[in-house]
Protein backbone atom coordinates (compact mmCIF):
# COMPACT_ATOMS: atom_id res chain seq x y z
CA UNK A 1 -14.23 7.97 190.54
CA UNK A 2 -17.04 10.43 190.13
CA UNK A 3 -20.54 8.47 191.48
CA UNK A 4 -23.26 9.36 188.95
CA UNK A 5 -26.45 11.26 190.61
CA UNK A 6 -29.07 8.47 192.11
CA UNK A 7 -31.81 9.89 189.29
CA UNK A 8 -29.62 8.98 186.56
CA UNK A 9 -28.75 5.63 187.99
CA UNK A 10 -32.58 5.02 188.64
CA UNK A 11 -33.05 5.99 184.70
CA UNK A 12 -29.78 3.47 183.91
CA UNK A 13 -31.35 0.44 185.71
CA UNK A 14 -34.78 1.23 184.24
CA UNK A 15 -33.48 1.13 180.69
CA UNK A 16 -31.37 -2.19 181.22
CA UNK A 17 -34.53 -3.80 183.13
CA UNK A 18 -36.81 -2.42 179.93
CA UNK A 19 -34.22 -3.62 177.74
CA UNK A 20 -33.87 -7.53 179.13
CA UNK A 21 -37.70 -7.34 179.63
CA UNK A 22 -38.53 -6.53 175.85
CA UNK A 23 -35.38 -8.88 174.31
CA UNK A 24 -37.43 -11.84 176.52
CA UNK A 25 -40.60 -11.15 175.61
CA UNK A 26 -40.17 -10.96 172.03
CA UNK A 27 -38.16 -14.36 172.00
CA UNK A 28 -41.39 -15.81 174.44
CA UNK A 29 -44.18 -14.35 172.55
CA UNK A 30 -42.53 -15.46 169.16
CA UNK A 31 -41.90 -18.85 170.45
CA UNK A 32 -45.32 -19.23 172.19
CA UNK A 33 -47.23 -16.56 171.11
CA UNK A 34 -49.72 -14.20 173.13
CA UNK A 35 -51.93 -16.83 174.59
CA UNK A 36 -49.07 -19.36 175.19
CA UNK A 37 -46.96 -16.40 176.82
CA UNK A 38 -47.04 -15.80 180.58
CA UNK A 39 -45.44 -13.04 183.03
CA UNK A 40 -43.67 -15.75 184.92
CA UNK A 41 -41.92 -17.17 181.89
CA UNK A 42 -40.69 -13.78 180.36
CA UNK A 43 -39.56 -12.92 184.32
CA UNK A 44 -37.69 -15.87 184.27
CA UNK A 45 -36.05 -15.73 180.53
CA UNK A 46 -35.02 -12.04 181.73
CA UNK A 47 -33.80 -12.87 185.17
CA UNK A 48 -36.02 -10.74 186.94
CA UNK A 49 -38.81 -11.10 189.38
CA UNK A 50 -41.54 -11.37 187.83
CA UNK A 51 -43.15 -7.85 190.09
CA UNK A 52 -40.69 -6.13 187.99
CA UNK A 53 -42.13 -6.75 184.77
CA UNK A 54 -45.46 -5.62 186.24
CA UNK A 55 -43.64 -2.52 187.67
CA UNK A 56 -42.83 -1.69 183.76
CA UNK A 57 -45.85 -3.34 182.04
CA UNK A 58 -48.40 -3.83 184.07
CA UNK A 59 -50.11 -6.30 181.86
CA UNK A 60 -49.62 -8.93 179.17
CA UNK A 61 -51.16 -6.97 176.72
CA UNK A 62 -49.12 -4.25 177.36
CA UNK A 63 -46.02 -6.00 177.08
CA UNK A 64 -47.15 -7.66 173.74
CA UNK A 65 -48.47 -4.10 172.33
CA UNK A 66 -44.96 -2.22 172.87
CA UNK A 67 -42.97 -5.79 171.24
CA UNK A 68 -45.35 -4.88 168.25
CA UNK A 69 -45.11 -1.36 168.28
CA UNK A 70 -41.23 -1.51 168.51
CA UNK A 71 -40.60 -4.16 165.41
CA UNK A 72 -43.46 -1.99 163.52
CA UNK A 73 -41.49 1.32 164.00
CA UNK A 74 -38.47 0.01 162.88
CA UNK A 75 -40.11 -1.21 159.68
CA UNK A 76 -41.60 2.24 159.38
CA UNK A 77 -37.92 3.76 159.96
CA UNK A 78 -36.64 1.71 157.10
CA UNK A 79 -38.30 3.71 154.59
CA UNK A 80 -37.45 6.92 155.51
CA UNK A 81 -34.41 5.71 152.47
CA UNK A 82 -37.28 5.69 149.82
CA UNK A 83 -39.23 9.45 150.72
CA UNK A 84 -35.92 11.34 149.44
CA UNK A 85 -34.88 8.82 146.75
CA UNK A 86 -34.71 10.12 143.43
CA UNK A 87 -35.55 6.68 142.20
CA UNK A 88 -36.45 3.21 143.12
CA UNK A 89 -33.10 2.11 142.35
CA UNK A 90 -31.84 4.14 145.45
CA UNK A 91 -35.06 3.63 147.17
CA UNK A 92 -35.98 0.74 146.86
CA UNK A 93 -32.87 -0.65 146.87
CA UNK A 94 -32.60 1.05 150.58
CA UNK A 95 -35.56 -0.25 151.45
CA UNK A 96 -34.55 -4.11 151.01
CA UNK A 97 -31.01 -3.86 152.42
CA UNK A 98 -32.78 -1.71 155.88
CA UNK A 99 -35.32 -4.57 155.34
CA UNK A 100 -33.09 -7.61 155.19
CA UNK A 101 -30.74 -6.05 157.86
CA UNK A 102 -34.01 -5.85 160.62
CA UNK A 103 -35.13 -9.86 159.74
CA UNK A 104 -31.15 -10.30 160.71
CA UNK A 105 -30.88 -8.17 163.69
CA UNK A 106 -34.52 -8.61 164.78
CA UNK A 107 -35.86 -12.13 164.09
CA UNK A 108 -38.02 -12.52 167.24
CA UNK A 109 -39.88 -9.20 166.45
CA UNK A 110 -40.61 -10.36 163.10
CA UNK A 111 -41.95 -13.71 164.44
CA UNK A 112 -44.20 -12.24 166.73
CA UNK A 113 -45.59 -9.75 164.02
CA UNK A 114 -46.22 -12.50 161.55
CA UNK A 115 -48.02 -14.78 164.31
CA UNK A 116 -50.51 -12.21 165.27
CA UNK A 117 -51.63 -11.26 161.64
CA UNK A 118 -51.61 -14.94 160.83
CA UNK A 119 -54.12 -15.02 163.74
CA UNK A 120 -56.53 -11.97 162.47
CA UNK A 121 -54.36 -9.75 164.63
CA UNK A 122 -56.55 -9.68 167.74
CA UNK A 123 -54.52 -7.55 169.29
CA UNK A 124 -52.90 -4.99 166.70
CA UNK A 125 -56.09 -4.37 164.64
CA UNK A 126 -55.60 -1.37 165.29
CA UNK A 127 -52.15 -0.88 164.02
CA UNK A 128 -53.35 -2.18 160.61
CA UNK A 129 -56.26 0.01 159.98
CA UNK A 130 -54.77 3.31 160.60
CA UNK A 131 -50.74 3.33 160.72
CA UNK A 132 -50.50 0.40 158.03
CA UNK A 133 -53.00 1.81 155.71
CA UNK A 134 -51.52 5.26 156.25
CA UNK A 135 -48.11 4.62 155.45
CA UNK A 136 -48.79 1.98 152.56
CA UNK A 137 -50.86 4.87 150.97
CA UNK A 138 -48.36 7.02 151.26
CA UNK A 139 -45.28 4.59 149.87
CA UNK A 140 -48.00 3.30 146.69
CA UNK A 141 -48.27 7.25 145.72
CA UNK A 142 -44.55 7.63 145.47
CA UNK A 143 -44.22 4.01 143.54
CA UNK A 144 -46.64 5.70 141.60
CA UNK A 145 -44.70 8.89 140.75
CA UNK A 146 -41.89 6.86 140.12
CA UNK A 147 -43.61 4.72 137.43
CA UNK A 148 -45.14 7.94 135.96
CA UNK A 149 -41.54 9.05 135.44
CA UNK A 150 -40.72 6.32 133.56
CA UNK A 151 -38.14 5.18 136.05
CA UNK A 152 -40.18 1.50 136.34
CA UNK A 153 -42.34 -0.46 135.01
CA UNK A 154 -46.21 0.30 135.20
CA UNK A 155 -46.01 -2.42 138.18
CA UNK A 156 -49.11 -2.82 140.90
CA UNK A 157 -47.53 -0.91 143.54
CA UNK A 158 -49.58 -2.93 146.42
CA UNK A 159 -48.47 -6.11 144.96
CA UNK A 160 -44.58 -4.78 145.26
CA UNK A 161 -45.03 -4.11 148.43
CA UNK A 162 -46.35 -7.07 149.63
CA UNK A 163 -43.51 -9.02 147.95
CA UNK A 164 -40.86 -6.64 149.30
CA UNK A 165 -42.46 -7.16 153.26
CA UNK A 166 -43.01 -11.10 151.72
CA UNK A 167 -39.45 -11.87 150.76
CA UNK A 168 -37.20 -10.20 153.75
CA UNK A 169 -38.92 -11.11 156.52
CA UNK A 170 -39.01 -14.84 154.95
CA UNK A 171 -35.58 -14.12 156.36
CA UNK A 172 -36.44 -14.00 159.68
CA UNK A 173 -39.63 -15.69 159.97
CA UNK A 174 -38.57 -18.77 158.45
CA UNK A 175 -34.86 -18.83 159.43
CA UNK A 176 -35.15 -22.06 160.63
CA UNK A 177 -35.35 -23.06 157.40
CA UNK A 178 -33.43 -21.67 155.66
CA UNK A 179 -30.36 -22.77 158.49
CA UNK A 180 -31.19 -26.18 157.45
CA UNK A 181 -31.24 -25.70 153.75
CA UNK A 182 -27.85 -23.58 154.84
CA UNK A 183 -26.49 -26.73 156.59
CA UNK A 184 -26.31 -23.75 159.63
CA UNK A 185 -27.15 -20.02 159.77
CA UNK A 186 -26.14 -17.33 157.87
CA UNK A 187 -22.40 -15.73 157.68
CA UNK A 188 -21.77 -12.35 156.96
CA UNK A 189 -21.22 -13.20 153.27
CA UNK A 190 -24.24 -15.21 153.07
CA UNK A 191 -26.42 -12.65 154.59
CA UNK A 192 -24.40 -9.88 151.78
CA UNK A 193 -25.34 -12.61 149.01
CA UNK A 194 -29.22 -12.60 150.22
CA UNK A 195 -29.53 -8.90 150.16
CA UNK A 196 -27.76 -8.46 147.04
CA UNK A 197 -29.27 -11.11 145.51
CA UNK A 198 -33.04 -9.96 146.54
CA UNK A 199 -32.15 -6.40 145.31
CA UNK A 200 -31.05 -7.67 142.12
CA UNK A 201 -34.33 -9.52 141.54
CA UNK A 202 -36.64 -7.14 142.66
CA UNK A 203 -35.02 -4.14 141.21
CA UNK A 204 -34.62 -6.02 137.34
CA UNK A 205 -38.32 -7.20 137.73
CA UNK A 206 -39.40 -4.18 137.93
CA UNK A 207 -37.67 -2.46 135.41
CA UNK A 208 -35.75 -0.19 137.73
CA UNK A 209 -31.81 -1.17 135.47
């Protein structure tokens, strides 16, 4: 058996460590939040010394930034669906099964985003004044098109939005919840009835079929 060269190794254990350092620190920071968070406990829910995570993040804020920034650009990947639709059916339609399929896959990230707005987002500001803004303008102009084709309703493209980004990460950020209304969490057909369900809502309220 072939030993692979020591710098690939060194890149191999540096993307595992990143990996169980991130998958601890979002379940910390959504659990606790930034202030309740500490190195030590998101060393120990990774099972690594707690230098390590310095080694890779040399700061709390650092760690907390990239948990953000990770959960944000998969949001912002889940669109890509809508910039080549030909209509909201397609794209939005894309949009809320990418969307609903995140708050399943990624419930901790969503946590931790909804904490930190819910607390002014002392942290992300920054995120929300230029990326936000920049890529809701750019998603209300095609909403727009779309409704000046006559393939929706004249809807308030803001207000979809926000009830698209409301109602799938409810998903995730209130999962609790909905286990116990469940009587236990989600199967795979459960999770298909959600998404469906949502898309048939959304897409009929809006005029889209």
């Amino acid at each position: 058996m072939t030993e692979l060269p020591r710098s690939q190794r060194r890149t191999e254990i540096r993307q595992h460590n990143e990996t169980l350092i991130l998958q601890a620190a979002e379940k910390v920071f959504a659990e606790a939040g930034f202030g309740g968070a500490t190195m030590q406990l998101i060393a120990d829910m990774a099972g690594l010394p707690k230098a390590n995570l310095h080694y890779y993040f040399p700061t709390k804020e650092d760690l907390y930034r990239r948990v953000v920034q990770d959960i944000f650009e998969i949001w912002l990947h889940a669109a890509d669906s809508m910039d080549q639709a030909p209509g909201p059916i397609e794209g939005i339609g894309a949009y809320i099964q990418a969307k609903m399929d995140i708050s399943r896959r990624h419930p901790n990230g969503s946590k931790v985003w909804a904490f930190e707005v819910m607390h002014r987002a002392p942290v992300i500001q920054d995120y929300l004044e230029t990326t936000l803004r920049a890529w809701t303008t750019g998603r209300v102009r095609l909403i727009e098109r779309w409704i000046a084709e006559g393939k929706m309703a004249p809807v308030d493209p803001e207000h979809l939005l926000y009830m698209l980004w409301a109602t799938t990460q409810h998903y995730a950020d209130f999962g609790h919840q909905i286990e116990t209304l469940n009587s236990g969490p989600f199967s795979d057909a459960d999770w298909q009835k959600a998404t469906d369900s949502v898309k048939t809502m959304i897409l009929r309220g809006i005029g889209a079929f």
